[in-house]
Protein backbone atom coordinates (compact mmCIF):
# COMPACT_ATOMS: atom_id res chain seq x y z
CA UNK A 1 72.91 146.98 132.26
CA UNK A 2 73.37 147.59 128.48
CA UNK A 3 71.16 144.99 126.31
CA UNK A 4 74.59 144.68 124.58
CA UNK A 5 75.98 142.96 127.89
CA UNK A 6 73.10 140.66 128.64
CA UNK A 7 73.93 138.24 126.29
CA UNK A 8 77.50 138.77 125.81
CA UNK A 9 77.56 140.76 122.80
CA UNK A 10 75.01 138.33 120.98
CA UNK A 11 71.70 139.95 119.92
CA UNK A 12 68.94 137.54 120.52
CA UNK A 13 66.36 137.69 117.32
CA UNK A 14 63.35 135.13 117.48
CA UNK A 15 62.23 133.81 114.64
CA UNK A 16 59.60 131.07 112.90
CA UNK A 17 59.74 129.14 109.50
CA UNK A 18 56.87 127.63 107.95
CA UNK A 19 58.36 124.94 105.11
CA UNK A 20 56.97 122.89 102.29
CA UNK A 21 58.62 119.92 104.15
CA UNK A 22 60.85 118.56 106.79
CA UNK A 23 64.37 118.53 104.14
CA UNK A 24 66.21 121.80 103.85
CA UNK A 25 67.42 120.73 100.52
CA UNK A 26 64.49 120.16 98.81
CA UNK A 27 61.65 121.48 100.50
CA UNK A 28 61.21 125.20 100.19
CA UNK A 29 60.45 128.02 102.92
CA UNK A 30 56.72 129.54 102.72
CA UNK A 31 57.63 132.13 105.85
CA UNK A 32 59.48 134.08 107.40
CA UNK A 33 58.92 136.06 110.70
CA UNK A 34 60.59 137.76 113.51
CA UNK A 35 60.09 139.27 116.90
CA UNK A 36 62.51 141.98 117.75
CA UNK A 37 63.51 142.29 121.15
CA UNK A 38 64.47 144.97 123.63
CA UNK A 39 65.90 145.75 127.25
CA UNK A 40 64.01 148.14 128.84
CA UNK A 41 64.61 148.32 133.00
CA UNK A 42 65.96 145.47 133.32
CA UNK A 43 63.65 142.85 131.83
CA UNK A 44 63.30 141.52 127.88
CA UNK A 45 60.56 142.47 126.46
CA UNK A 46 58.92 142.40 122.84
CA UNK A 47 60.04 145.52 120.36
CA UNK A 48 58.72 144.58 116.91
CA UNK A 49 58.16 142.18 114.25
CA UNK A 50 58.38 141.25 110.41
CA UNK A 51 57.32 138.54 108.35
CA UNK A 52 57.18 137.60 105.23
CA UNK A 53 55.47 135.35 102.84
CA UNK A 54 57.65 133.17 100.23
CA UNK A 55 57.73 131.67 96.75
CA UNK A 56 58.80 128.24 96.64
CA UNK A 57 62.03 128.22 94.75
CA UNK A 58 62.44 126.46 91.29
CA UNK A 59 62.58 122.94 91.46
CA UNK A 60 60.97 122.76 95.15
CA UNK A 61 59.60 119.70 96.48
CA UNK A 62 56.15 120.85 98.61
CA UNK A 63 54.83 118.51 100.53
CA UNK A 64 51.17 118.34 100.91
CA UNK A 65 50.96 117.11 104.00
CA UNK A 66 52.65 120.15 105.57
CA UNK A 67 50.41 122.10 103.42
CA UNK A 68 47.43 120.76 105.29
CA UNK A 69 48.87 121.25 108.71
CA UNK A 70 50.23 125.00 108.32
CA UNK A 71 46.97 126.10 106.14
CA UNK A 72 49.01 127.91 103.47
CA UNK A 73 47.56 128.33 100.40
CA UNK A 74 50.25 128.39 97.48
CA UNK A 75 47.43 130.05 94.91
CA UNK A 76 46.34 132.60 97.03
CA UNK A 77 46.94 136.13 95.59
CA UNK A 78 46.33 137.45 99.10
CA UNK A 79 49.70 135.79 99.72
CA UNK A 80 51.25 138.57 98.48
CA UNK A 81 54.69 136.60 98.20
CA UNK A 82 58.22 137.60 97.40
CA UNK A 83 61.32 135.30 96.21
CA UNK A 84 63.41 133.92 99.01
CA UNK A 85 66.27 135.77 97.95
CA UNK A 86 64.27 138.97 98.62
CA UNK A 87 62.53 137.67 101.99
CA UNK A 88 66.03 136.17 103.22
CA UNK A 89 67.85 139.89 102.43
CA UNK A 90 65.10 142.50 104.02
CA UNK A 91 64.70 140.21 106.99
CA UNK A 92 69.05 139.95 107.59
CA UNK A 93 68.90 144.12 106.93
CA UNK A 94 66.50 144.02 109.56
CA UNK A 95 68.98 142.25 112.20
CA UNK A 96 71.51 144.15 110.89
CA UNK A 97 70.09 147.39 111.43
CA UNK A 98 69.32 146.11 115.14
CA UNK A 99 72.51 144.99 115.76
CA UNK A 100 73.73 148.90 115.10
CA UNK A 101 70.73 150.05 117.05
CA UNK A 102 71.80 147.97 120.26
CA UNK A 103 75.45 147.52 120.16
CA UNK A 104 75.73 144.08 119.51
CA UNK A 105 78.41 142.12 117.64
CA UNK A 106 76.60 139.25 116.54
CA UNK A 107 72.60 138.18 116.30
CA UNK A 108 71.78 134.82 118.09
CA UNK A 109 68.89 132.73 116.50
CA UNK A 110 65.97 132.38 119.11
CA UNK A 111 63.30 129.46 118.03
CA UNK A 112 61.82 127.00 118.93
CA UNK A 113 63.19 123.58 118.01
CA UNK A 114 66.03 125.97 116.29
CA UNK A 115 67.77 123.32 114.47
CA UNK A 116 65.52 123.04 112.36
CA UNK A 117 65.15 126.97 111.82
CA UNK A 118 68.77 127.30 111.37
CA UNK A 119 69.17 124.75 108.82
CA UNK A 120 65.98 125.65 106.48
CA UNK A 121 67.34 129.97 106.92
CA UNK A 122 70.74 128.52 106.02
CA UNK A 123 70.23 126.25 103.33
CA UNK A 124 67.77 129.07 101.70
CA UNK A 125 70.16 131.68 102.04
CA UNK A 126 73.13 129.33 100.28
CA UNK A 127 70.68 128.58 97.21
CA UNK A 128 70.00 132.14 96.80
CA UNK A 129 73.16 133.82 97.37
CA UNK A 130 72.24 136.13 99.81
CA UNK A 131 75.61 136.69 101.87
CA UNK A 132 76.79 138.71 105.35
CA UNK A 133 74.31 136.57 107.25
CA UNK A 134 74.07 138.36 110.70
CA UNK A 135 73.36 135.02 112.78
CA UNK A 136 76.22 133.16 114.47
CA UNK A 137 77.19 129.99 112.13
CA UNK A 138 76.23 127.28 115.32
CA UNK A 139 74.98 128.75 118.43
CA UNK A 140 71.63 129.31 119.11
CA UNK A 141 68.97 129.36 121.77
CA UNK A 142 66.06 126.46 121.44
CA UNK A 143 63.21 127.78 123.55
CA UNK A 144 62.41 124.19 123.35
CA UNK A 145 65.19 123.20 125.53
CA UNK A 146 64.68 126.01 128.08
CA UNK A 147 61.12 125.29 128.18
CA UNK A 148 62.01 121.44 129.58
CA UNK A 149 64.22 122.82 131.92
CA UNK A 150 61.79 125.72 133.11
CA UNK A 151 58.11 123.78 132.23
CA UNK A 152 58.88 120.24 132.04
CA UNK A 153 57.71 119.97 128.48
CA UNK A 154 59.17 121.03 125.22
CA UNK A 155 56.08 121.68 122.72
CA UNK A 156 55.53 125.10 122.16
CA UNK A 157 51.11 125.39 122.69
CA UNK A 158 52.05 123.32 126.47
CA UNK A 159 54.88 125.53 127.38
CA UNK A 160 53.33 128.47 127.02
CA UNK A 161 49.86 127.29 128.63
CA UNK A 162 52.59 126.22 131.62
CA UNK A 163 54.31 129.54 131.72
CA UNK A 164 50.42 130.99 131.88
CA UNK A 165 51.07 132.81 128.23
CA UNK A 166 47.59 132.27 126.13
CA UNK A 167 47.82 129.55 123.14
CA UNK A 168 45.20 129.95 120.25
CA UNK A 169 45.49 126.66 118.43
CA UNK A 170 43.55 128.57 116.02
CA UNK A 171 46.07 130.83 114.65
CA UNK A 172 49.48 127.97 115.22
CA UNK A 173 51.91 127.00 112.64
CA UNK A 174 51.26 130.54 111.41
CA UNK A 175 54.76 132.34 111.54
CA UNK A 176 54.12 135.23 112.77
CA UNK A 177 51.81 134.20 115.43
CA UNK A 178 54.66 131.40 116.50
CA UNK A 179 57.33 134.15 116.53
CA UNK A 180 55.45 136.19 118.59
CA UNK A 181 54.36 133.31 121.15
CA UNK A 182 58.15 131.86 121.16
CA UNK A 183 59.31 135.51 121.84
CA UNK A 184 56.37 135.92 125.01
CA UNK A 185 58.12 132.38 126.08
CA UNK A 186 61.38 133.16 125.65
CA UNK A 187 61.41 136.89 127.38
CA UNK A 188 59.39 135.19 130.90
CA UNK A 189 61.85 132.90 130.81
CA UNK A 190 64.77 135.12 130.78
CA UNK A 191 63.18 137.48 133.05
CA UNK A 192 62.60 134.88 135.70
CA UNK A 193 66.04 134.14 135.59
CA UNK A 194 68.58 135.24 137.94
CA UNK A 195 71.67 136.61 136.13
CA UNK A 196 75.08 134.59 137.74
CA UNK A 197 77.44 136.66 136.79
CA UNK A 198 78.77 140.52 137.13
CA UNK A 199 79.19 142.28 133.54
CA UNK A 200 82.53 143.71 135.03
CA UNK A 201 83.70 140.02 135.20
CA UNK A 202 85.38 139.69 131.43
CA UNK A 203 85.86 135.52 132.36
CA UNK A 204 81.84 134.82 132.13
């Protein structure tokens, strides 16, 4: 099977945010990261990665308190940090650059709780003009919800100590590492799950 036909065409890309804030409109994005995937003999498994580290747009409203719990520094030079406009275009070249590498016709969002993801990558990419975004406008795939069905519980550090992955509460709310421990989540999920359907069958 053809990654292309796994998911119907979609190209599943997992990603993390780390905000300034719980309101896309007025609370900026701090990160970016993603977590590449691949289908090698018949199982997902992890390809590559990206992240990137953001400047609060103009006007942004940062909460403190989600300062304390994500650890970012805004002042640190070691930061290293590029506008959202520039983050939000090198990381949709990315997918778009996969989605000609695999086949695919359309990237899928993978996150977890990705609502939230979607609306914050949305409402960043409308305020900075960055256009031909790669990710289907609604559909997406909330490791959250597979994890309840799967795990019985829907936070991300639980799931993964249920699914046996290793957690380091250490290193959480740190894009990257999230991207990479939603993508370990998300492949043993998919690759403990039976496929139901034959690719020849154009109806599934």
């Amino acid at each position: 099977m053809e990654f292309s036909q796994r998911f119907r065409g979609f190209l599943p890309v997992v990603i993390d945010l780390e905000t300034g804030g719980f309101n896309a409109s007025t609370n900026p994005v701090l990160e970016v990261a993603c977590v590449l995937l691949d289908w090698r003999h018949e199982r997902l498994v992890m390809a590559g990665e990206h992240s990137w580290s953001v400047r609060p747009f103009d006007g942004a409203v940062v909460d403190p308190a989600s300062l304390k719990v994500t650890g970012i520094d805004l002042s640190d030079p070691a930061r290293k940090c590029v506008s959202d406009r520039e983050a939000i275009t090198n990381f949709f070249r990315v997918v778009r650059d996969e989605l000609k590498r695999t086949g695919c016709h359309r990237a899928v969002m993978v996150a977890h709780n990705a609502s939230f993801d979607r609306d914050f990558l949305n409402a960043a990419s409308e305020r900075a003009n960055v256009k031909r975004n790669p990710f289907h406008p609604f559909t997406t795939i909330d490791t959250a919800s597979l994890s309840a069905v799967s795990y019985g519980h829907t936070v991300l550090r639980e799931a993964c100590a249920r699914a046996g992955i290793a957690f380091d509460a250490e290193q959480a709310h740190n894009a990257l590492y999230d991207a990479r421990q939603t993508a370990a989540l998300f492949c043993k999920i998919v690759n403990e799950t039976p496929i139901r359907f034959s690719v020849e069958d154009e109806e599934y």
